[in-house]
C-alpha atoms as a PDB file:
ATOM      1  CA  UNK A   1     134.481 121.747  58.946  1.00  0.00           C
ATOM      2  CA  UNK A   2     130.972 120.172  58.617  1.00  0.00           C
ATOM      3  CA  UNK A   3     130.808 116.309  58.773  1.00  0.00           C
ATOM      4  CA  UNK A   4     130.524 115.679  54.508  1.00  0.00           C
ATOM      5  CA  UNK A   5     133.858 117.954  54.381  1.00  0.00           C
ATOM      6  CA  UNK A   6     135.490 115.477  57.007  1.00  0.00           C
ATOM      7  CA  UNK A   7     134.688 112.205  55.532  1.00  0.00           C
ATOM      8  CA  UNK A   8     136.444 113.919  51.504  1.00  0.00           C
ATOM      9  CA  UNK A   9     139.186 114.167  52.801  1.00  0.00           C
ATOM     10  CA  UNK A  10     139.230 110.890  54.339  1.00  0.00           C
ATOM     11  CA  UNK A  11     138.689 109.139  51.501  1.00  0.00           C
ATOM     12  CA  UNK A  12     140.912 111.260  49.509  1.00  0.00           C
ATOM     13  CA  UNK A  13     143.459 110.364  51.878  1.00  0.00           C
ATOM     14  CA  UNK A  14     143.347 107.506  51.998  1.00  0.00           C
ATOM     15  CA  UNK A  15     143.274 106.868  48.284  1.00  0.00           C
ATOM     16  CA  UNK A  16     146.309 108.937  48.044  1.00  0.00           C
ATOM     17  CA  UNK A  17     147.876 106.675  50.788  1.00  0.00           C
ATOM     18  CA  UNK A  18     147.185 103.464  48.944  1.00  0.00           C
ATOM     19  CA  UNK A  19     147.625 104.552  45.620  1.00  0.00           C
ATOM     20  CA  UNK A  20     143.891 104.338  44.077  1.00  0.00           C
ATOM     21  CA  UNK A  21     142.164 106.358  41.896  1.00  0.00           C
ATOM     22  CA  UNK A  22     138.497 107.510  41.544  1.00  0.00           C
ATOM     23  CA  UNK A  23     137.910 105.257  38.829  1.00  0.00           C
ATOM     24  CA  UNK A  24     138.622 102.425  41.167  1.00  0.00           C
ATOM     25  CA  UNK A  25     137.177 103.523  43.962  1.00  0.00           C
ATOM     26  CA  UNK A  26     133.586 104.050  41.432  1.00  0.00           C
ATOM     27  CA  UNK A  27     134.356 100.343  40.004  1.00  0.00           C
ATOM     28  CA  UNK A  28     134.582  98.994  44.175  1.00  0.00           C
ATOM     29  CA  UNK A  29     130.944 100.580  44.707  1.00  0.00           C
ATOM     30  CA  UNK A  30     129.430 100.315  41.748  1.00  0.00           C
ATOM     31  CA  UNK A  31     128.592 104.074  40.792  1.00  0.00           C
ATOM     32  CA  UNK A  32     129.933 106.123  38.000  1.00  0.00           C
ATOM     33  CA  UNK A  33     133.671 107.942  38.131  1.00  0.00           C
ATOM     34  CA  UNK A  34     131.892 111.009  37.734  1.00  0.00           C
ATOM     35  CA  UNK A  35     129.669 110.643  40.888  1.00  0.00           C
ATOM     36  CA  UNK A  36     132.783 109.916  42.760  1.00  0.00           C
ATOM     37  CA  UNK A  37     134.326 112.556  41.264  1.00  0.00           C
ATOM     38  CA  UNK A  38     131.426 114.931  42.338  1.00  0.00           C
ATOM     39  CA  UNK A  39     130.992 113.563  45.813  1.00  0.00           C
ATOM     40  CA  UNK A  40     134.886 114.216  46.245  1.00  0.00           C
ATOM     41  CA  UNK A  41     134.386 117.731  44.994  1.00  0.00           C
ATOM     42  CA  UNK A  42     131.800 118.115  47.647  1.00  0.00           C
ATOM     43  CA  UNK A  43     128.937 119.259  44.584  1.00  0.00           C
ATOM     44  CA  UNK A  44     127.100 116.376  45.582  1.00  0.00           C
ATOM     45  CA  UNK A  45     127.104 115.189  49.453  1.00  0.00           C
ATOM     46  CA  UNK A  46     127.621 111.554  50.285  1.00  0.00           C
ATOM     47  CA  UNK A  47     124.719 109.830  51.156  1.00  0.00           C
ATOM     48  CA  UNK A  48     124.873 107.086  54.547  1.00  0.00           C
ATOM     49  CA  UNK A  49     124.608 104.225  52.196  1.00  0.00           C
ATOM     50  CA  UNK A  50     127.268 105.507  50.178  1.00  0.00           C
ATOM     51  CA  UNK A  51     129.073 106.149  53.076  1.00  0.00           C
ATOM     52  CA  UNK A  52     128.766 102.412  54.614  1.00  0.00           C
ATOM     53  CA  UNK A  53     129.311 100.833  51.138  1.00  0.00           C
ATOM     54  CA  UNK A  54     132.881 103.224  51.084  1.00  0.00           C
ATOM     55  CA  UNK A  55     134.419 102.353  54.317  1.00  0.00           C
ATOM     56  CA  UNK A  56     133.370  98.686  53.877  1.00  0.00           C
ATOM     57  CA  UNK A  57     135.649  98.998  50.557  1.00  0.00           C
ATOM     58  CA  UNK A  58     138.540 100.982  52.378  1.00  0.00           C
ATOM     59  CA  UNK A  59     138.552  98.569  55.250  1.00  0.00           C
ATOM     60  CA  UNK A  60     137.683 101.067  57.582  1.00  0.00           C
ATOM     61  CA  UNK A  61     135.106 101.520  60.115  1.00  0.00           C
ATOM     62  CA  UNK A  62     132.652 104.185  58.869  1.00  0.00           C
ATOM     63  CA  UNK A  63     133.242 105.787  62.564  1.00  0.00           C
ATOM     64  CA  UNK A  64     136.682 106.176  61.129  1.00  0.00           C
ATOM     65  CA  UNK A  65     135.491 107.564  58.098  1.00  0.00           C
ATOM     66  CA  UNK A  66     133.377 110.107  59.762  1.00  0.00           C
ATOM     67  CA  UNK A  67     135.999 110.949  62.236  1.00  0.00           C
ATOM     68  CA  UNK A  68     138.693 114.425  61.759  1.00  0.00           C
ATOM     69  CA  UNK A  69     142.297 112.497  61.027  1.00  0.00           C
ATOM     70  CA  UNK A  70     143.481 115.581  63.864  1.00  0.00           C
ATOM     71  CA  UNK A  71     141.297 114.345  66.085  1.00  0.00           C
ATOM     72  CA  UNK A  72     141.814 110.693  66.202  1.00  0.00           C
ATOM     73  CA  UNK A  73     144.989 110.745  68.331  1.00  0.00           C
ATOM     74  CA  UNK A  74     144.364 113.810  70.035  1.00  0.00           C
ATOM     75  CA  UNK A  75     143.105 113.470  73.929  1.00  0.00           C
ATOM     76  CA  UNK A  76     141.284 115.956  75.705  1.00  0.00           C
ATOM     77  CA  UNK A  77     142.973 117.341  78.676  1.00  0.00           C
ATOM     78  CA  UNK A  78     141.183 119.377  81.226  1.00  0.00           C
ATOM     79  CA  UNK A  79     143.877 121.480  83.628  1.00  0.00           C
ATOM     80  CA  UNK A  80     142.544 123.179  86.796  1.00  0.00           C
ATOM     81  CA  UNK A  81     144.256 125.770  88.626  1.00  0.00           C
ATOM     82  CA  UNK A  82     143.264 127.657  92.182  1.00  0.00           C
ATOM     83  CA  UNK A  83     142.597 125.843  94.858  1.00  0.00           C
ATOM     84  CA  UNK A  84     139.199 124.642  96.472  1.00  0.00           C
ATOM     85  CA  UNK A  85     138.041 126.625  99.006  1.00  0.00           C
ATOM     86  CA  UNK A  86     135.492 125.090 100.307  1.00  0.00           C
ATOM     87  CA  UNK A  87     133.021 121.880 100.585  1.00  0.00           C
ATOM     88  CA  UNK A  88     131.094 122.797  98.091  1.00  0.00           C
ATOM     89  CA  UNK A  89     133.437 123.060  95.611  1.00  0.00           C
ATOM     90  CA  UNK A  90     134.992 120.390  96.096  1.00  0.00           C
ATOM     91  CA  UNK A  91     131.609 118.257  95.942  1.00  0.00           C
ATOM     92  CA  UNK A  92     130.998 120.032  92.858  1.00  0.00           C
ATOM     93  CA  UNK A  93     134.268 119.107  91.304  1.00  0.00           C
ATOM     94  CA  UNK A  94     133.470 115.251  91.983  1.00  0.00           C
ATOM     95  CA  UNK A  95     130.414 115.505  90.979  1.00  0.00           C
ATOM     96  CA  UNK A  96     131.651 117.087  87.301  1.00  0.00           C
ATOM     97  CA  UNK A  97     134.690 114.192  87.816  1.00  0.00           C
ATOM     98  CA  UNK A  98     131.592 111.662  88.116  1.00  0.00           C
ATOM     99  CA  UNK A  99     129.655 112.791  84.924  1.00  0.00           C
ATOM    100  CA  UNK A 100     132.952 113.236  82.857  1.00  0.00           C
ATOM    101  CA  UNK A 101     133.854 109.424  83.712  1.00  0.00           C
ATOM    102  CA  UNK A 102     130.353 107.979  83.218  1.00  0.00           C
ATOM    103  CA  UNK A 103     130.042 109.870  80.076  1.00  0.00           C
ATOM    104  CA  UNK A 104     133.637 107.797  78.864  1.00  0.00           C
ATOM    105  CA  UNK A 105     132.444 104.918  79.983  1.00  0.00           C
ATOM    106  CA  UNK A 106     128.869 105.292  77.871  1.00  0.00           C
ATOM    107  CA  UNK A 107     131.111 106.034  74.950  1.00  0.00           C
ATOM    108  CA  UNK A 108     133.658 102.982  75.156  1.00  0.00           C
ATOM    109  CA  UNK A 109     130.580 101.065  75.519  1.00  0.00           C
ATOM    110  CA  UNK A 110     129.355 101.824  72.320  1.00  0.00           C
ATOM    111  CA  UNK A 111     132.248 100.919  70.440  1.00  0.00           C
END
């Protein structure tokens, strides 16, 4: 699902959820009901300003916006299995543990 798909049905959602329509949503950002109405067809793809301007409206961030809905709450797990064998390994393994946690921590940062 590329990114413009993604951030449709986000908005589509989320009018559904709070009971807008396009013609609403169009009036909120100052565009036409039938560029809304092509942008949520996916014939036209929604340009970053448009993008900023919508989640500003919605109340969301545009990370949010931008974001799968079945990823949100979703964690990703990492399971092992076997055994270390030697020094090596397990070196190796801390070192992946190392990058894995700095990498979270870069991310959490940014937010």
């Amino acid at each position: 699902m590329n990114s413009n798909t993604i951030i449709v049905n986000n908005i589509k959602l989320w009018l559904q959820d709070n009971q807008k329509s396009q013609q609403w949503l169009a009036q909120k950002i100052g565009v036409s009901k039938a560029l809304v109405g092509h942008m949520l067809n996916e014939s036209r793809v929604i340009q970053p300003q448009r993008i900023v301007a919508i989640a500003k409206v919605l109340g969301v961030s545009v990370n949010e916006l931008t974001t799968d809905a079945s990823m949100r709450d979703e964690r990703m797990t990492v399971e092992l299995r076997g055994t270390l064998s030697n020094r090596r390994s397990k070196m190796e393994l801390e070192r992946l543990k190392f990058a894995v946690e700095d990498y979270i921590g870069l991310k959490s940062e940014q937010r």
